[in-house]
PDB file of N, CA and C in Angstrom:
ATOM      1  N   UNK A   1     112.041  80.475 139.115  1.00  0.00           N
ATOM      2  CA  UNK A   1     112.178  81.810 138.569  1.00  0.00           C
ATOM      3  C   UNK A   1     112.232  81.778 137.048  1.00  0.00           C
ATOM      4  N   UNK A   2     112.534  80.842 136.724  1.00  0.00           N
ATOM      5  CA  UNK A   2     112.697  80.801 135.159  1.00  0.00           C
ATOM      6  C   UNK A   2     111.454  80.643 134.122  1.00  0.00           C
ATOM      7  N   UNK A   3     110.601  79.922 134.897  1.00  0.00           N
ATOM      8  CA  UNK A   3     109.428  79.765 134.640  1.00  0.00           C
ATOM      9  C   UNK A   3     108.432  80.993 134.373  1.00  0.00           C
ATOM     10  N   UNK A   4     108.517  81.801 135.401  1.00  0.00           N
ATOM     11  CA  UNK A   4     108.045  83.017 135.383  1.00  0.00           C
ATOM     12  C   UNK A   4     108.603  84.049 134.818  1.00  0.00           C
ATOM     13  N   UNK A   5     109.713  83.777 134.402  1.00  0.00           N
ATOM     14  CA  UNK A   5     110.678  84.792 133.326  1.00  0.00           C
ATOM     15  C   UNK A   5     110.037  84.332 131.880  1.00  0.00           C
ATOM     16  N   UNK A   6     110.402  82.932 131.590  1.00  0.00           N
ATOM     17  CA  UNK A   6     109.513  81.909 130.172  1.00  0.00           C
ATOM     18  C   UNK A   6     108.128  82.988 130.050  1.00  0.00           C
ATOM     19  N   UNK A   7     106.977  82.391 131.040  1.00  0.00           N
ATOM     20  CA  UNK A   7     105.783  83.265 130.982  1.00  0.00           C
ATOM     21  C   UNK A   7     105.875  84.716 130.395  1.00  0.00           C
ATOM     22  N   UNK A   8     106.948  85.600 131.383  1.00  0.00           N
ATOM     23  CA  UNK A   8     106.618  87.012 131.402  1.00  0.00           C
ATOM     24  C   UNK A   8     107.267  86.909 129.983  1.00  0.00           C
ATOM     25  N   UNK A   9     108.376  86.934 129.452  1.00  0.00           N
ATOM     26  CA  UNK A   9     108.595  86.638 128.164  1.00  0.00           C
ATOM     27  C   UNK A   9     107.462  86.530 126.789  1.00  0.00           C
ATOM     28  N   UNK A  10     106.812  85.110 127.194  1.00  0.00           N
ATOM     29  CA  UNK A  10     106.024  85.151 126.270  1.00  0.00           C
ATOM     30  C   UNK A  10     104.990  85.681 126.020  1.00  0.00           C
ATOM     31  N   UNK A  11     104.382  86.182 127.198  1.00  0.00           N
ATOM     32  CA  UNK A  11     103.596  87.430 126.952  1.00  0.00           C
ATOM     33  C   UNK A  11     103.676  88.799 126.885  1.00  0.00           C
ATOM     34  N   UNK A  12     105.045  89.117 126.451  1.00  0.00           N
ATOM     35  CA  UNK A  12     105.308  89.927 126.295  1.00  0.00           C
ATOM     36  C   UNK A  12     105.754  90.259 124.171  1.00  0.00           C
ATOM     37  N   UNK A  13     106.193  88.926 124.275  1.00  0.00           N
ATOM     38  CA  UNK A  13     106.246  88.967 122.956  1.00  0.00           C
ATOM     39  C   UNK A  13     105.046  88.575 122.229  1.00  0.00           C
ATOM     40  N   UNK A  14     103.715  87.881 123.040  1.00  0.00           N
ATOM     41  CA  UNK A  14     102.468  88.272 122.441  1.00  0.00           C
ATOM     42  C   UNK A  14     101.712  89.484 122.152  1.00  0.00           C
ATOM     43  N   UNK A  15     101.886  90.466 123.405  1.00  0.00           N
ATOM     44  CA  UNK A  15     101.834  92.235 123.439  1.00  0.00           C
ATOM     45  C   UNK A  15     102.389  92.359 121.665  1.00  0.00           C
ATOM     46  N   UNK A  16     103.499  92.143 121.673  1.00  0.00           N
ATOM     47  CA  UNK A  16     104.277  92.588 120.508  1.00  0.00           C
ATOM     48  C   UNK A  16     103.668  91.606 119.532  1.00  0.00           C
ATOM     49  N   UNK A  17     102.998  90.888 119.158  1.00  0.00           N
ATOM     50  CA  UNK A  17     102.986  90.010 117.986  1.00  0.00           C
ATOM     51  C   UNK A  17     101.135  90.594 117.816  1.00  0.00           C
ATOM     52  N   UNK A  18     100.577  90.874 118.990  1.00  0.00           N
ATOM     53  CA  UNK A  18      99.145  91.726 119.059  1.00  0.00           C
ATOM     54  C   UNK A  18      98.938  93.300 117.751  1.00  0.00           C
ATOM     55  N   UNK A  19     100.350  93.890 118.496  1.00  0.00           N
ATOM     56  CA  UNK A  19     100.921  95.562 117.989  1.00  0.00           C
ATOM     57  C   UNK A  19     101.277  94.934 116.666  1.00  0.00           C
ATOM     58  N   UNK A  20     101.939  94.380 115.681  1.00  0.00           N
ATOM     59  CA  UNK A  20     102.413  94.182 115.123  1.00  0.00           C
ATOM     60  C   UNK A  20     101.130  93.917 114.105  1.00  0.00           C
ATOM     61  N   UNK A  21     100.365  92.601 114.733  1.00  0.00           N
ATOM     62  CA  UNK A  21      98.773  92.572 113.605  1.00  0.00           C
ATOM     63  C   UNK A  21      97.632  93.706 113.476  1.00  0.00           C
ATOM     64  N   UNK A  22      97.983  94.471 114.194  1.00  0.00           N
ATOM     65  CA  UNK A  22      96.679  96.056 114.536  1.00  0.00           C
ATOM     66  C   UNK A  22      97.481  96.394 113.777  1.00  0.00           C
ATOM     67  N   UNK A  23      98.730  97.117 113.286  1.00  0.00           N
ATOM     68  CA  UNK A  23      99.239  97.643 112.886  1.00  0.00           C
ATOM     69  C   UNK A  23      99.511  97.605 110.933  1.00  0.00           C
ATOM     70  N   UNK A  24      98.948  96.038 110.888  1.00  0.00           N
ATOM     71  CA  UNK A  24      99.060  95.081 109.467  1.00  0.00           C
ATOM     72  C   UNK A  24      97.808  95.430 108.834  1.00  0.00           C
ATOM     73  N   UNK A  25      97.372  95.537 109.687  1.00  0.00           N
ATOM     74  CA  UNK A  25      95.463  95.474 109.687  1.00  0.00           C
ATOM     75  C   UNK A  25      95.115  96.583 109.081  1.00  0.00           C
ATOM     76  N   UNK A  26      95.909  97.877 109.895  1.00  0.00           N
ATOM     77  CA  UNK A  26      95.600  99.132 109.559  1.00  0.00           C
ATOM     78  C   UNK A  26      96.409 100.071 108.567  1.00  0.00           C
ATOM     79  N   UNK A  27      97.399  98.859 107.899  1.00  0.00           N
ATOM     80  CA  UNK A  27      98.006  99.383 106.635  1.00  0.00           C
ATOM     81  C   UNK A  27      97.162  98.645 105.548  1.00  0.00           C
ATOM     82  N   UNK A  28      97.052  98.158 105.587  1.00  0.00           N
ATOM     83  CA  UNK A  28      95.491  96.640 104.989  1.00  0.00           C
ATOM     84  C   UNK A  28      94.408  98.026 104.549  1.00  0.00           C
ATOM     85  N   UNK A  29      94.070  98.446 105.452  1.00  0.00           N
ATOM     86  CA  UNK A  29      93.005  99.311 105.135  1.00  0.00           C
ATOM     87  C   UNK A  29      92.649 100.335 104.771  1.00  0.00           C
ATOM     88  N   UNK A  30      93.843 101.008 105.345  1.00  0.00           N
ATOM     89  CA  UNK A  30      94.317 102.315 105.128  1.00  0.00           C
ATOM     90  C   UNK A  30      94.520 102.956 103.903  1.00  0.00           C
ATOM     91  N   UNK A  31      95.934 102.615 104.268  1.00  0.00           N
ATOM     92  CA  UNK A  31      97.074 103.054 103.221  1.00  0.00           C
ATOM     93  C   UNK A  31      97.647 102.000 102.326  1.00  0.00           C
ATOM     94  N   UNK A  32      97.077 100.904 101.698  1.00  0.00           N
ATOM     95  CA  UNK A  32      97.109  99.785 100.360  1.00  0.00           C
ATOM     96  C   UNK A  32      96.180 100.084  99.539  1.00  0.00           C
ATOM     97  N   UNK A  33      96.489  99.699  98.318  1.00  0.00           N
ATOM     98  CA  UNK A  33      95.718  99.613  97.026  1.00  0.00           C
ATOM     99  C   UNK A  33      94.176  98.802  97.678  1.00  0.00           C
ATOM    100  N   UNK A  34      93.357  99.268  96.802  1.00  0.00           N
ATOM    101  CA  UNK A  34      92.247  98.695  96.937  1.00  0.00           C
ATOM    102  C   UNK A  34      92.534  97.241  96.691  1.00  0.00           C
ATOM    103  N   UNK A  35      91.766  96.061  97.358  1.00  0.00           N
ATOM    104  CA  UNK A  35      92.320  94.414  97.043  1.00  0.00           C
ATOM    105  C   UNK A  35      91.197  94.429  95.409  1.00  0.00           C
ATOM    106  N   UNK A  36      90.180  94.719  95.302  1.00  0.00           N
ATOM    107  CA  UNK A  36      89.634  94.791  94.142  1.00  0.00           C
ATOM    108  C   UNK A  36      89.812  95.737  92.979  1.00  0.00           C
ATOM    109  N   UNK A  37      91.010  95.583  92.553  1.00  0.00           N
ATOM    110  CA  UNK A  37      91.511  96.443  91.332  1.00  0.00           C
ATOM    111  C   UNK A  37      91.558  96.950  89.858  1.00  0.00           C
ATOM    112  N   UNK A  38      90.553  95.256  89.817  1.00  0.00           N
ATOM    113  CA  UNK A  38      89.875  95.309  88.354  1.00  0.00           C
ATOM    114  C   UNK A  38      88.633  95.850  88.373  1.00  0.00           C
ATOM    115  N   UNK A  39      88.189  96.281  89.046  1.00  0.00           N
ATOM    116  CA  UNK A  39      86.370  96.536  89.066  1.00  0.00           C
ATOM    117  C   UNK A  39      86.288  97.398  87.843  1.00  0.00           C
ATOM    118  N   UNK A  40      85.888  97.591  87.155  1.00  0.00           N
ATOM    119  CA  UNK A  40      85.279  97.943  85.653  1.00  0.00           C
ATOM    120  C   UNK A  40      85.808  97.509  84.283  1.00  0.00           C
ATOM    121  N   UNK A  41      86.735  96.280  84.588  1.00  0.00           N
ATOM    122  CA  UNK A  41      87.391  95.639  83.818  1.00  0.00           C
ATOM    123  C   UNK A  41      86.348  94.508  83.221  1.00  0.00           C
ATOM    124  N   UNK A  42      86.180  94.477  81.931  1.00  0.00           N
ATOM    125  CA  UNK A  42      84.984  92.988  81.492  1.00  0.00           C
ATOM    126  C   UNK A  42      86.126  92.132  81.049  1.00  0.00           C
ATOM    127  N   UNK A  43      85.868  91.254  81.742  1.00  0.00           N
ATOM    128  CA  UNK A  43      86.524  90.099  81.303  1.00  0.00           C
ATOM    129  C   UNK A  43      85.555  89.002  80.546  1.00  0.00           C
ATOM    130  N   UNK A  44      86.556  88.429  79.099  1.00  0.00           N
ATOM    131  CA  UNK A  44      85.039  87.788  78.663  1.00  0.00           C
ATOM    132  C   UNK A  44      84.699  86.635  79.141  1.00  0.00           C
ATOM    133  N   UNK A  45      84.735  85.409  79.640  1.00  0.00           N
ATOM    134  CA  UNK A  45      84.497  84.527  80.828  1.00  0.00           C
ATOM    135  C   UNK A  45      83.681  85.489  81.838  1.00  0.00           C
ATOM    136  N   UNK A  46      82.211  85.489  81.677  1.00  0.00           N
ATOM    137  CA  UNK A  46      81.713  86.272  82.506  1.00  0.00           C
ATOM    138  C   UNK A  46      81.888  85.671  84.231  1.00  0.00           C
ATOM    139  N   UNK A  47      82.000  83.871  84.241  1.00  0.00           N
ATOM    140  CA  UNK A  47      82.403  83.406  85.826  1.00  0.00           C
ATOM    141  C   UNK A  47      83.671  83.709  86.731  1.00  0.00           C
ATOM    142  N   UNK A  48      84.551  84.208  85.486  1.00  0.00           N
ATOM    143  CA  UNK A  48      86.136  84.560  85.958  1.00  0.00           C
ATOM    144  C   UNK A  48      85.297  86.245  86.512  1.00  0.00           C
ATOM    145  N   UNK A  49      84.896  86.679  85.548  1.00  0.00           N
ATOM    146  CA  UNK A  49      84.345  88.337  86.390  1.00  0.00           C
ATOM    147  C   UNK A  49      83.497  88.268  87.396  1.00  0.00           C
ATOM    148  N   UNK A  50      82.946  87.179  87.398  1.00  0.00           N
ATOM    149  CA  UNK A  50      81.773  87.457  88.821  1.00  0.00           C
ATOM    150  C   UNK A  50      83.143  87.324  89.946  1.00  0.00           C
ATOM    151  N   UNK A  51      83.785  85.889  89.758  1.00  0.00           N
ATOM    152  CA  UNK A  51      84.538  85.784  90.751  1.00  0.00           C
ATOM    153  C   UNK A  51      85.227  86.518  91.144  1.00  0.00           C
ATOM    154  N   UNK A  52      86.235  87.173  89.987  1.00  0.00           N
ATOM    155  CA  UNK A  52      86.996  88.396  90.481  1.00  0.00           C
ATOM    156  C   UNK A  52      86.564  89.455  91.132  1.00  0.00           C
ATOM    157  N   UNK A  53      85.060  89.682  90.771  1.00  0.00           N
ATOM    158  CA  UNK A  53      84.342  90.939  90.885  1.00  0.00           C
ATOM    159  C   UNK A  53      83.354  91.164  91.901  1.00  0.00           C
ATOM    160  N   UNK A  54      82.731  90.147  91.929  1.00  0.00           N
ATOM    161  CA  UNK A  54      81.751  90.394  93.135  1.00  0.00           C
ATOM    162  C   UNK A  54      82.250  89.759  94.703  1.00  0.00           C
ATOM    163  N   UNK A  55      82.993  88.700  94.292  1.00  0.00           N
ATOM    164  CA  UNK A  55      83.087  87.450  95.720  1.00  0.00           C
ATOM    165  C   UNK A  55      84.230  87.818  95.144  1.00  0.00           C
ATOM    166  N   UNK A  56      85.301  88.661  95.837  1.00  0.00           N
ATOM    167  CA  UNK A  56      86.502  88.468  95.642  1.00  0.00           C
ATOM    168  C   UNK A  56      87.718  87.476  96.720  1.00  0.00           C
ATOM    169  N   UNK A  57      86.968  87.687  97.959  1.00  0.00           N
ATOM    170  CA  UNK A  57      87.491  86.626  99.352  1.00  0.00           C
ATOM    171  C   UNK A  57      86.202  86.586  99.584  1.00  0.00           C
ATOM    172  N   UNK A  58      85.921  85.198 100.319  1.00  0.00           N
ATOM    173  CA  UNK A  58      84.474  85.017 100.631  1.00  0.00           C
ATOM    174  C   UNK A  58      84.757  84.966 102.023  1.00  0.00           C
ATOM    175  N   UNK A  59      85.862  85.513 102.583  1.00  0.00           N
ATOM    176  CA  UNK A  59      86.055  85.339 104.132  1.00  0.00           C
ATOM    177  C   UNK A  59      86.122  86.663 104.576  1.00  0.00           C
ATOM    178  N   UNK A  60      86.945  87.858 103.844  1.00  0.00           N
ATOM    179  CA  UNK A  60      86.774  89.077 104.036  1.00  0.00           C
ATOM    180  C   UNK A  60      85.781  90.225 103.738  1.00  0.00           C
ATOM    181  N   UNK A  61      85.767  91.136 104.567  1.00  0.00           N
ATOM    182  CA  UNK A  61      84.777  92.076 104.333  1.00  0.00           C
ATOM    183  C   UNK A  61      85.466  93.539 103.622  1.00  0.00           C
ATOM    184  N   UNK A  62      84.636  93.727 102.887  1.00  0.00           N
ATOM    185  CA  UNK A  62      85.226  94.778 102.034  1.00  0.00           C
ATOM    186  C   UNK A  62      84.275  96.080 102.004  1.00  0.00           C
ATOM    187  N   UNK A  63      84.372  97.367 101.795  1.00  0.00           N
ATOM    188  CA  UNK A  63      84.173  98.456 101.589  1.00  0.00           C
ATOM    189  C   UNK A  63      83.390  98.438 100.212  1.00  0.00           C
ATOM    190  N   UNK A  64      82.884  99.430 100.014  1.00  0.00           N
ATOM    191  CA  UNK A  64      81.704  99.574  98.799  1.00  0.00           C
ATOM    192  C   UNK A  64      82.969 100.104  97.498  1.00  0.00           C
ATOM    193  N   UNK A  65      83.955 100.957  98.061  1.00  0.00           N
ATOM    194  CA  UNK A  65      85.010 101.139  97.220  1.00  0.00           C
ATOM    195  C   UNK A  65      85.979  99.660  96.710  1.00  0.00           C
ATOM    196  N   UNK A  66      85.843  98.639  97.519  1.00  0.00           N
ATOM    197  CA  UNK A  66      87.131  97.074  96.944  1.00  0.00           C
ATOM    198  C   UNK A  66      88.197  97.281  98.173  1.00  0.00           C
ATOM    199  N   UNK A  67      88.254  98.261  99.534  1.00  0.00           N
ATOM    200  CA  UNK A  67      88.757  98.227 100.276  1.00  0.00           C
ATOM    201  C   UNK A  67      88.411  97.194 101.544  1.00  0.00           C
ATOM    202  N   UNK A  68      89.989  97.202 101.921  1.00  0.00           N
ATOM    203  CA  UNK A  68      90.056  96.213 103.031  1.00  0.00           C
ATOM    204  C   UNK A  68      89.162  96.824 104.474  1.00  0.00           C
ATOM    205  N   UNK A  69      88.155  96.196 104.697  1.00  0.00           N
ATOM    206  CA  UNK A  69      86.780  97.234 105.529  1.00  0.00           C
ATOM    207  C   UNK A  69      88.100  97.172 107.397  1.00  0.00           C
ATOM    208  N   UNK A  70      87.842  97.966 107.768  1.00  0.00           N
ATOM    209  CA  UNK A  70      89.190  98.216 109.174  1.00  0.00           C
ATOM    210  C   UNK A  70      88.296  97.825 109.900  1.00  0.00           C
ATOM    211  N   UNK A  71      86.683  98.246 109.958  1.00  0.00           N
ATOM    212  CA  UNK A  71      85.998  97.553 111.097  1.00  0.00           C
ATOM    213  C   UNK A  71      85.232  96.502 110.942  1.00  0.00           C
ATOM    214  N   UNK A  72      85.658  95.274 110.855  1.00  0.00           N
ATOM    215  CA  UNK A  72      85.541  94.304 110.581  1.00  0.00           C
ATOM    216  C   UNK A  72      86.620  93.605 111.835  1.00  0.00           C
ATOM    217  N   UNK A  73      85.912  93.128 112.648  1.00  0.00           N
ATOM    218  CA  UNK A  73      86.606  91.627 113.140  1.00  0.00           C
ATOM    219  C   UNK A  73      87.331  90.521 112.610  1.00  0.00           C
ATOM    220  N   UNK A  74      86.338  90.496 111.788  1.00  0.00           N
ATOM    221  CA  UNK A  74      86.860  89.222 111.004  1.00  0.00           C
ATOM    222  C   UNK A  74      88.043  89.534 110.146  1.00  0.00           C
ATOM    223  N   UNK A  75      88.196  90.348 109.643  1.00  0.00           N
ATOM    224  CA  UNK A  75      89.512  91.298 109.156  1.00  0.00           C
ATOM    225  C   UNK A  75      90.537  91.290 110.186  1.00  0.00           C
ATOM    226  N   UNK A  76      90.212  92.077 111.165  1.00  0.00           N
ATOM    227  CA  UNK A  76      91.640  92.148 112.280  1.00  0.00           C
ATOM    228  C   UNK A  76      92.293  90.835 112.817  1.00  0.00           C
ATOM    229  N   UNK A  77      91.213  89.839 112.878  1.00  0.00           N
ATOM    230  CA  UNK A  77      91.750  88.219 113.511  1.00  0.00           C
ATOM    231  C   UNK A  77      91.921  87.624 112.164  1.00  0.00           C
ATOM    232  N   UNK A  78      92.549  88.123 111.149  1.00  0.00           N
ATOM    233  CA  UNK A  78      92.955  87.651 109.954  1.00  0.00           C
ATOM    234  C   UNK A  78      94.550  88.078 110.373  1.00  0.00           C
ATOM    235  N   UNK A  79      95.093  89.070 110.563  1.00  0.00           N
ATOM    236  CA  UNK A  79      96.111  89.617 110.892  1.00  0.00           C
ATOM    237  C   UNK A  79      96.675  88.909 112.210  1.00  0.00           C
ATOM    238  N   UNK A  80      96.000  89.068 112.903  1.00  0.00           N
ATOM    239  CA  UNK A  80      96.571  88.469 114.397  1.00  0.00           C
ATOM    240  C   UNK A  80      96.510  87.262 115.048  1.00  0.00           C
ATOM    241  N   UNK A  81      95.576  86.327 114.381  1.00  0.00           N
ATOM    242  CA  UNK A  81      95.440  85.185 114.671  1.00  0.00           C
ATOM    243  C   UNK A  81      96.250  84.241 114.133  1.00  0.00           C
ATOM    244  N   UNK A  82      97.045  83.967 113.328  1.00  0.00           N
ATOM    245  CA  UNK A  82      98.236  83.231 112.699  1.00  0.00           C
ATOM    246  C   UNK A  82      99.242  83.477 113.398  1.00  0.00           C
ATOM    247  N   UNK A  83      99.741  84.517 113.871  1.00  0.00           N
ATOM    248  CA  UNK A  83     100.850  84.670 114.014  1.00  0.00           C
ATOM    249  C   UNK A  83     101.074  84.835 115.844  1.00  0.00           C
ATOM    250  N   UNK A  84     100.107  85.037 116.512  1.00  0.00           N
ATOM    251  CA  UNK A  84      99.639  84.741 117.490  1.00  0.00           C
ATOM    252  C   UNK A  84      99.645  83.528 118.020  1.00  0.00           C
ATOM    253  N   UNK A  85      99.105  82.136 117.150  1.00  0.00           N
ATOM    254  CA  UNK A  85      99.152  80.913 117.159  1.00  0.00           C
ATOM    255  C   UNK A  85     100.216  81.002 116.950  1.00  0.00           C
ATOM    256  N   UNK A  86     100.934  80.837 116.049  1.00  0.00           N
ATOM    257  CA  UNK A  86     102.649  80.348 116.094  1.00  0.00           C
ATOM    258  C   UNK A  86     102.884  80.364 117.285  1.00  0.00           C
ATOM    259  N   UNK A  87     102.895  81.875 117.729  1.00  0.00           N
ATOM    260  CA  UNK A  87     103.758  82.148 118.511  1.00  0.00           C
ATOM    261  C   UNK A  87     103.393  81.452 119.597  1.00  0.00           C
ATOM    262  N   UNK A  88     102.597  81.172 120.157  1.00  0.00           N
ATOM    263  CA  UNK A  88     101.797  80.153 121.148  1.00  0.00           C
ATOM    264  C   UNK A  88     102.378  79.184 120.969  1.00  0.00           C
ATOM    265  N   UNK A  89     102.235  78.059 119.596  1.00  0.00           N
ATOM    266  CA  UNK A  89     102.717  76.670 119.571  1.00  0.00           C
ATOM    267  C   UNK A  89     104.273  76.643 119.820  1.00  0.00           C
ATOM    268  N   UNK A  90     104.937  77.821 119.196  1.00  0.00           N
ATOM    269  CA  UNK A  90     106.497  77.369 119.894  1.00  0.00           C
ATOM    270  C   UNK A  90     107.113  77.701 120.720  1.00  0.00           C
ATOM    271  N   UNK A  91     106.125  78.774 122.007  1.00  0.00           N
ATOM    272  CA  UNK A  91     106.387  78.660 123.857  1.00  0.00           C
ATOM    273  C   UNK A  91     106.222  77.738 124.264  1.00  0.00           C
ATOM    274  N   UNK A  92     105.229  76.498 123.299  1.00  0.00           N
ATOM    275  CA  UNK A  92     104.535  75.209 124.117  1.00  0.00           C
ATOM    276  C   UNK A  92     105.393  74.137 123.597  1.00  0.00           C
ATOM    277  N   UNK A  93     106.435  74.397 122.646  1.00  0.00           N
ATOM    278  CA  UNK A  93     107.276  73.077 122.044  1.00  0.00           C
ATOM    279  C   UNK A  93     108.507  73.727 122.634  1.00  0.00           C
ATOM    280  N   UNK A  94     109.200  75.150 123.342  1.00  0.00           N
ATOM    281  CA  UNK A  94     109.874  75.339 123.813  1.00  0.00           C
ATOM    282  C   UNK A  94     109.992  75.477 125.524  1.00  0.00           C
ATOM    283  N   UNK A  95     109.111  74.674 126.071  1.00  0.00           N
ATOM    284  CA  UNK A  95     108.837  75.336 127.259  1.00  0.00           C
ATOM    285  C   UNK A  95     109.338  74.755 127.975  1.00  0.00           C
ATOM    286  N   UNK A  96     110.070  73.431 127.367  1.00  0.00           N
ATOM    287  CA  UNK A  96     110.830  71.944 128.750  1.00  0.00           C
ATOM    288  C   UNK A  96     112.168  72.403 128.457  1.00  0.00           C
ATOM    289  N   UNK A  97     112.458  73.368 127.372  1.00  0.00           N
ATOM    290  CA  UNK A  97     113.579  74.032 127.785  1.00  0.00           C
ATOM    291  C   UNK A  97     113.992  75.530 127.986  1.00  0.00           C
ATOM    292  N   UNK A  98     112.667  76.173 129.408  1.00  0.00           N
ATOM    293  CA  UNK A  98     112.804  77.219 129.465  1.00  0.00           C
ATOM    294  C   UNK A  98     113.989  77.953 130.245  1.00  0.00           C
ATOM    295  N   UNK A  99     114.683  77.054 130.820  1.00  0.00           N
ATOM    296  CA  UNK A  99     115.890  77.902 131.695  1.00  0.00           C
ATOM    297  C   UNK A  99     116.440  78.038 130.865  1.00  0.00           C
ATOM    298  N   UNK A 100     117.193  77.122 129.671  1.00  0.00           N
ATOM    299  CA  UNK A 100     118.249  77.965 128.335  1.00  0.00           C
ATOM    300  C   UNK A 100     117.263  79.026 127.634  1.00  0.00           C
ATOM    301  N   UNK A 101     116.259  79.104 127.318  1.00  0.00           N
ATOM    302  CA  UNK A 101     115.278  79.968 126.942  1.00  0.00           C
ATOM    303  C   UNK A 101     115.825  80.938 127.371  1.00  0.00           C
ATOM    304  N   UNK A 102     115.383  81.552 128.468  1.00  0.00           N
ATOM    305  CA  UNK A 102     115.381  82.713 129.523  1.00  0.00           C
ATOM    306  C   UNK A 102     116.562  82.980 129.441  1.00  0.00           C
ATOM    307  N   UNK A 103     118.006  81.912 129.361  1.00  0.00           N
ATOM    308  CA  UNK A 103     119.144  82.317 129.797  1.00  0.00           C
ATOM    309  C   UNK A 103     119.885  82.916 128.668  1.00  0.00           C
ATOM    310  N   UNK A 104     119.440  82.641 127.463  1.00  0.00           N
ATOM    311  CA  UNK A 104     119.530  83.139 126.279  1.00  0.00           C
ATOM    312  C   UNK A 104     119.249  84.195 126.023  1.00  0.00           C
ATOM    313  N   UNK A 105     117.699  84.158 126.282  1.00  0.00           N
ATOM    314  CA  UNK A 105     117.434  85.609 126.210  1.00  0.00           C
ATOM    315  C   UNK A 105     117.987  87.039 127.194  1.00  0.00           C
ATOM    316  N   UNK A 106     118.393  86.756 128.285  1.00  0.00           N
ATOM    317  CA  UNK A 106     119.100  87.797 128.947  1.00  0.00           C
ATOM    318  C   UNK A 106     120.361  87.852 129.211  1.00  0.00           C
ATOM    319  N   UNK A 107     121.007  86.849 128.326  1.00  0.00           N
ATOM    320  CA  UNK A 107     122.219  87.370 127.937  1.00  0.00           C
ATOM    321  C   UNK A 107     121.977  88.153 126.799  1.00  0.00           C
ATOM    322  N   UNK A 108     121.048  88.174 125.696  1.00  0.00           N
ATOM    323  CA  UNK A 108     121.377  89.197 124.724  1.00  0.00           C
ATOM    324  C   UNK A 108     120.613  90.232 125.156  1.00  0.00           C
ATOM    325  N   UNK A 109     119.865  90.251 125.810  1.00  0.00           N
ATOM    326  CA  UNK A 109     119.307  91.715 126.317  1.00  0.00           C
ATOM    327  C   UNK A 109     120.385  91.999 127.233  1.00  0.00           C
ATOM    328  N   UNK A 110     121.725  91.421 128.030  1.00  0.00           N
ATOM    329  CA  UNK A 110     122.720  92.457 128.793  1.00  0.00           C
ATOM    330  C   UNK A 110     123.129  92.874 128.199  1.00  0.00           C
ATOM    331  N   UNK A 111     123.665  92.541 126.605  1.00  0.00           N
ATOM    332  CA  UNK A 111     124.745  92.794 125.871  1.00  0.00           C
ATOM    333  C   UNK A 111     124.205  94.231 125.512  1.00  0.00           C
ATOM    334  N   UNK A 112     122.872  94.836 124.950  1.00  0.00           N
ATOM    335  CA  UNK A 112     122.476  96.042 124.580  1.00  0.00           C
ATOM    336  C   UNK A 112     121.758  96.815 125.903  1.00  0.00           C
ATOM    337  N   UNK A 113     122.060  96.155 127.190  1.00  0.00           N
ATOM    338  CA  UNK A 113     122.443  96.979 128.538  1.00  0.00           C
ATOM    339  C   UNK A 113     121.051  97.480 128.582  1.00  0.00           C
ATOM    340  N   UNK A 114     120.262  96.066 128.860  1.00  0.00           N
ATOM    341  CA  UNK A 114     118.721  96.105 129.697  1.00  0.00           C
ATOM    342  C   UNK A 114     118.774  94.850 130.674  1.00  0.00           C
ATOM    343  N   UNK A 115     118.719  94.942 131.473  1.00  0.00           N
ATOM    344  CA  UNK A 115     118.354  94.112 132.626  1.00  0.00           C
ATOM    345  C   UNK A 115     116.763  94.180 132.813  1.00  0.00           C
ATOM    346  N   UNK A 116     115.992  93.114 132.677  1.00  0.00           N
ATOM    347  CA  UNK A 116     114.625  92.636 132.997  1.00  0.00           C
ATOM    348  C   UNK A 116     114.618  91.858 134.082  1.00  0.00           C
ATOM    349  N   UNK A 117     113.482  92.186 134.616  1.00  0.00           N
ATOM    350  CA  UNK A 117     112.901  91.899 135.933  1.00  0.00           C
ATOM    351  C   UNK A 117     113.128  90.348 136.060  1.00  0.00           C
ATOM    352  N   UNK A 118     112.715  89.592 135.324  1.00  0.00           N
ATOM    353  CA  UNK A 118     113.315  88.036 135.220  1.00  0.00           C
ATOM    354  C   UNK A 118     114.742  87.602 134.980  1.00  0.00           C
ATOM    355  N   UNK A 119     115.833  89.033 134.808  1.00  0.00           N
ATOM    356  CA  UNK A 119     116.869  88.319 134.508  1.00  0.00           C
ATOM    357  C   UNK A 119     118.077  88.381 135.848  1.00  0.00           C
ATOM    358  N   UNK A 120     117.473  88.647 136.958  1.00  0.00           N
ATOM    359  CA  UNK A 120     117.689  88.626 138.548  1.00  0.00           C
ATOM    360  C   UNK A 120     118.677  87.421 139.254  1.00  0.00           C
TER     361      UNK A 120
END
């Protein structure tokens, strides 16, 4: 049972670590300063201005305005893919001790008086 509590757990806090990067993504794009802020600024080092100016991330996609582009893939798995991985690598370095895991965790979820389906 604990095992399947571990599981439901961690995919549950992947749900939440998913919501959390859509949500990064779409303040990223939204509602932040443009990431290209100097654009009509001459800098005299004309290679410092290309760089700043034209290739500002050579991994992200940007908007014709210096905005963070929202439909872009490669943008959203910028947000969610780090933290996603974490969260992956330390269910998999915590997982030979998932009964204190689980037992941990639903003792502090009784204390604010939720009982989960794994904590039976």
């Amino acid at each position: 049972m604990a095992t399947a509590g571990y599981i439901f757990f961690w995919l549950t806090a992947h749900l939440l670590v998913i919501a959390v990067g859509t949500a990064s993504h779409y303040w990223h794009a939204f509602l932040a300063m443009p990431d290209k802020v100097i654009d009509g600024y001459r800098w005299r080092d004309q290679a410092l201005n290309k760089a700043l100016n034209e290739d500002y991330c050579w991994w992200a996609d940007y908007d014709e305005g210096g905005f963070w582009e929202f439909y872009s893939l490669k943008n959203y798995l910028f947000h969610v893919v780090p933290a996603s991985l974490l969260l992956f690598l330390l269910g998999l370095a915590y997982f030979p001790e998932r009964h204190g895991v689980v037992a941990e965790i639903c003792g502090f979820v009784g204390q604010i008086g939720l009982k989960p389906l794994f904590c039976s």
